[in-house]
C-alpha atoms as a PDB file:
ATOM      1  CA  UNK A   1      -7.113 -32.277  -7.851  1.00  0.00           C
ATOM      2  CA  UNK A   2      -4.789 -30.198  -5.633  1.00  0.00           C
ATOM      3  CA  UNK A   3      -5.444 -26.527  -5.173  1.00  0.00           C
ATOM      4  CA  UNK A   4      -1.720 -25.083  -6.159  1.00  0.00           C
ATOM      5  CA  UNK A   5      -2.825 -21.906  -6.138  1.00  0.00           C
ATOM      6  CA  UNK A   6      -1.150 -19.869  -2.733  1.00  0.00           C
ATOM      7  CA  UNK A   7      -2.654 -16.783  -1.067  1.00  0.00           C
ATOM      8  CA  UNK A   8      -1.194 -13.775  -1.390  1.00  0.00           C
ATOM      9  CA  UNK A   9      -1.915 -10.712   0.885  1.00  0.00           C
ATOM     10  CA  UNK A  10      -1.169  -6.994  -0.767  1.00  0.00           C
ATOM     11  CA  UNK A  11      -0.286  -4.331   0.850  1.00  0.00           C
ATOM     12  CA  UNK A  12      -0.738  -0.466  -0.088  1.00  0.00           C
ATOM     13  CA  UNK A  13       2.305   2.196   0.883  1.00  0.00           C
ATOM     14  CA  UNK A  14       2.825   5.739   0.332  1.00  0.00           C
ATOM     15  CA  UNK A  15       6.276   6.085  -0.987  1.00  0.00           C
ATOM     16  CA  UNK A  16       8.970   8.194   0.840  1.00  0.00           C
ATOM     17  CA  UNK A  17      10.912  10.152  -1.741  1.00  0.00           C
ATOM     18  CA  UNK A  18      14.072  12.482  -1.063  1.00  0.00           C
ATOM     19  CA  UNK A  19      12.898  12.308   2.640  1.00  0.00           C
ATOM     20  CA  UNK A  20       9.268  12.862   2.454  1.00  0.00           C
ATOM     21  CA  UNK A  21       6.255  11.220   2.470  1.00  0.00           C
ATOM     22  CA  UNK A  22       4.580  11.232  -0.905  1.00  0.00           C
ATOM     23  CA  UNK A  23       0.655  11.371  -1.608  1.00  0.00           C
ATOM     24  CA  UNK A  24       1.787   7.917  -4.170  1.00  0.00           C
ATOM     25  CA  UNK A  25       0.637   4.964  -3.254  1.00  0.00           C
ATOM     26  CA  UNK A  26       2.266   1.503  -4.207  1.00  0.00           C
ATOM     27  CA  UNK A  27       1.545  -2.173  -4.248  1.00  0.00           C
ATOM     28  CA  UNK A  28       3.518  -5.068  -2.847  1.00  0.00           C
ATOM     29  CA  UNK A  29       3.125  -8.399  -1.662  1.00  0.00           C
ATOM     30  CA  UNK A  30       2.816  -8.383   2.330  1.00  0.00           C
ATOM     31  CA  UNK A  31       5.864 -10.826   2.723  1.00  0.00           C
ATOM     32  CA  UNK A  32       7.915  -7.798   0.247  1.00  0.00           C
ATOM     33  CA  UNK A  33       6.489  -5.346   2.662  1.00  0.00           C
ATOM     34  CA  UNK A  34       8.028  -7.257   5.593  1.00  0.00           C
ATOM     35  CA  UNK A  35      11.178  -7.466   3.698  1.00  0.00           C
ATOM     36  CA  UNK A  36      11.616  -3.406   2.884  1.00  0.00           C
ATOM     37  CA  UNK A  37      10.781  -3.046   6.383  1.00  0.00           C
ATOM     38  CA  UNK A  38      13.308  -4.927   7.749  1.00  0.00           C
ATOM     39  CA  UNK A  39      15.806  -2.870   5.478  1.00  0.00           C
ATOM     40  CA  UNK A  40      14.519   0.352   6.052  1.00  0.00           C
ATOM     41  CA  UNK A  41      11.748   0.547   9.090  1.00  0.00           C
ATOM     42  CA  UNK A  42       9.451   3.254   8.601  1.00  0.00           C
ATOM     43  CA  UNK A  43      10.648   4.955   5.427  1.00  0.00           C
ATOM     44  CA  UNK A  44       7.938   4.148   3.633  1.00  0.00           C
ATOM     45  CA  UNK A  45       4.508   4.991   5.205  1.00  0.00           C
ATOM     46  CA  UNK A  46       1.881   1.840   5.356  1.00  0.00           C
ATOM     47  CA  UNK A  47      -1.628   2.889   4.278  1.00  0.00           C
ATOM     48  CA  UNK A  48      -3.215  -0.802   4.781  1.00  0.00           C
ATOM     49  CA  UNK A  49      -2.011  -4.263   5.111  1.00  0.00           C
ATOM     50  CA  UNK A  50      -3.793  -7.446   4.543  1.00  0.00           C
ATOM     51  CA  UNK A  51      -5.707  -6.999   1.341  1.00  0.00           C
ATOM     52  CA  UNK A  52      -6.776 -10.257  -0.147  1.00  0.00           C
ATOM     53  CA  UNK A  53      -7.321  -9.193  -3.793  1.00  0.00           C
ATOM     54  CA  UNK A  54      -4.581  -7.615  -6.064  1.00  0.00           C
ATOM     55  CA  UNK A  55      -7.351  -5.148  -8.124  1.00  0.00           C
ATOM     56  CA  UNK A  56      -8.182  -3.962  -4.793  1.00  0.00           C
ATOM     57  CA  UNK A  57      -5.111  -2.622  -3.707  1.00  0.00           C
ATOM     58  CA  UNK A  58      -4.104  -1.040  -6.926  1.00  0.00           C
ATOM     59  CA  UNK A  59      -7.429   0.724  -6.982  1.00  0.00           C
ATOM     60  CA  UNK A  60      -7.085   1.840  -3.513  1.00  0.00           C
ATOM     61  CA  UNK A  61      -3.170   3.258  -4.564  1.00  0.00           C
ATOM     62  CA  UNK A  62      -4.567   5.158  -7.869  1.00  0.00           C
ATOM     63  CA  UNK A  63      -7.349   6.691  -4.998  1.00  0.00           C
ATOM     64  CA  UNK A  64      -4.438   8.225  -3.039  1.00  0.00           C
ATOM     65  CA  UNK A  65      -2.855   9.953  -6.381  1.00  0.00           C
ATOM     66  CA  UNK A  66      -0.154  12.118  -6.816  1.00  0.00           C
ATOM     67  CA  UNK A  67       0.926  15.950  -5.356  1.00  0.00           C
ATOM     68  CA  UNK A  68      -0.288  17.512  -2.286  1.00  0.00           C
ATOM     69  CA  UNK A  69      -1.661  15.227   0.663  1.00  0.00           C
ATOM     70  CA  UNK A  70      -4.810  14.138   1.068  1.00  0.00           C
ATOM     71  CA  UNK A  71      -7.281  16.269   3.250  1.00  0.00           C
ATOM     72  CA  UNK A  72      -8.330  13.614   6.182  1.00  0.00           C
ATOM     73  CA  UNK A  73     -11.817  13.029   4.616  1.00  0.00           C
ATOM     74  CA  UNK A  74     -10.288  11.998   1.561  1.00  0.00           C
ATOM     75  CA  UNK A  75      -7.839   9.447   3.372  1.00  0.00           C
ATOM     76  CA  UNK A  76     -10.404   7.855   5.019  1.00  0.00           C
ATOM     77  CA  UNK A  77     -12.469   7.895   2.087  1.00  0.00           C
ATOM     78  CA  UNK A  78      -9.561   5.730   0.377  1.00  0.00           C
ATOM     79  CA  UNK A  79      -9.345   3.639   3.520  1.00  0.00           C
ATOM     80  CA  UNK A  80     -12.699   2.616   3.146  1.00  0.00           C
ATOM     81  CA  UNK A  81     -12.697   1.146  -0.332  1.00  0.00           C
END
């Protein structure tokens, strides 16, 4: 039997709103990623590329939340999940 199943890679983003970097993160495929880039290079800010596994990279965009910025211990905290 044939393994159908394709890999996807997932990619984490903090959203640029009304012209500034927000503290949100958000999920895409990479090959979406590649595609927004293209459109718009470096509006949106990439956090990390490459993740294998889709719970993953939501849990890492829920860890960057919402308002003020994260303090640099807190980014890399996120980074390292």
């Amino acid at each position: 039997m044939k393994n159908t199943e394709k890999s996807v890679s997932w990619v984490v983003y903090r959203m640029t709103m009304r012209g500034k970097t927000t503290s949100m993160g958000a999920v895409c495929e990479q090959n979406e990623w590649e595609a927004l880039e293209l459109t718009q290079p470096g509006f949106h800010t990439l956090v990390r590329a490459g993740i294998t596994n889709e719970g993953e990279a939501e849990r890492l965009a829920r860890s960057l939340g919402v308002g003020a910025p994260l303090s640099k211990a807190a980014e890399a905290t996120a980074l390292a999940l």
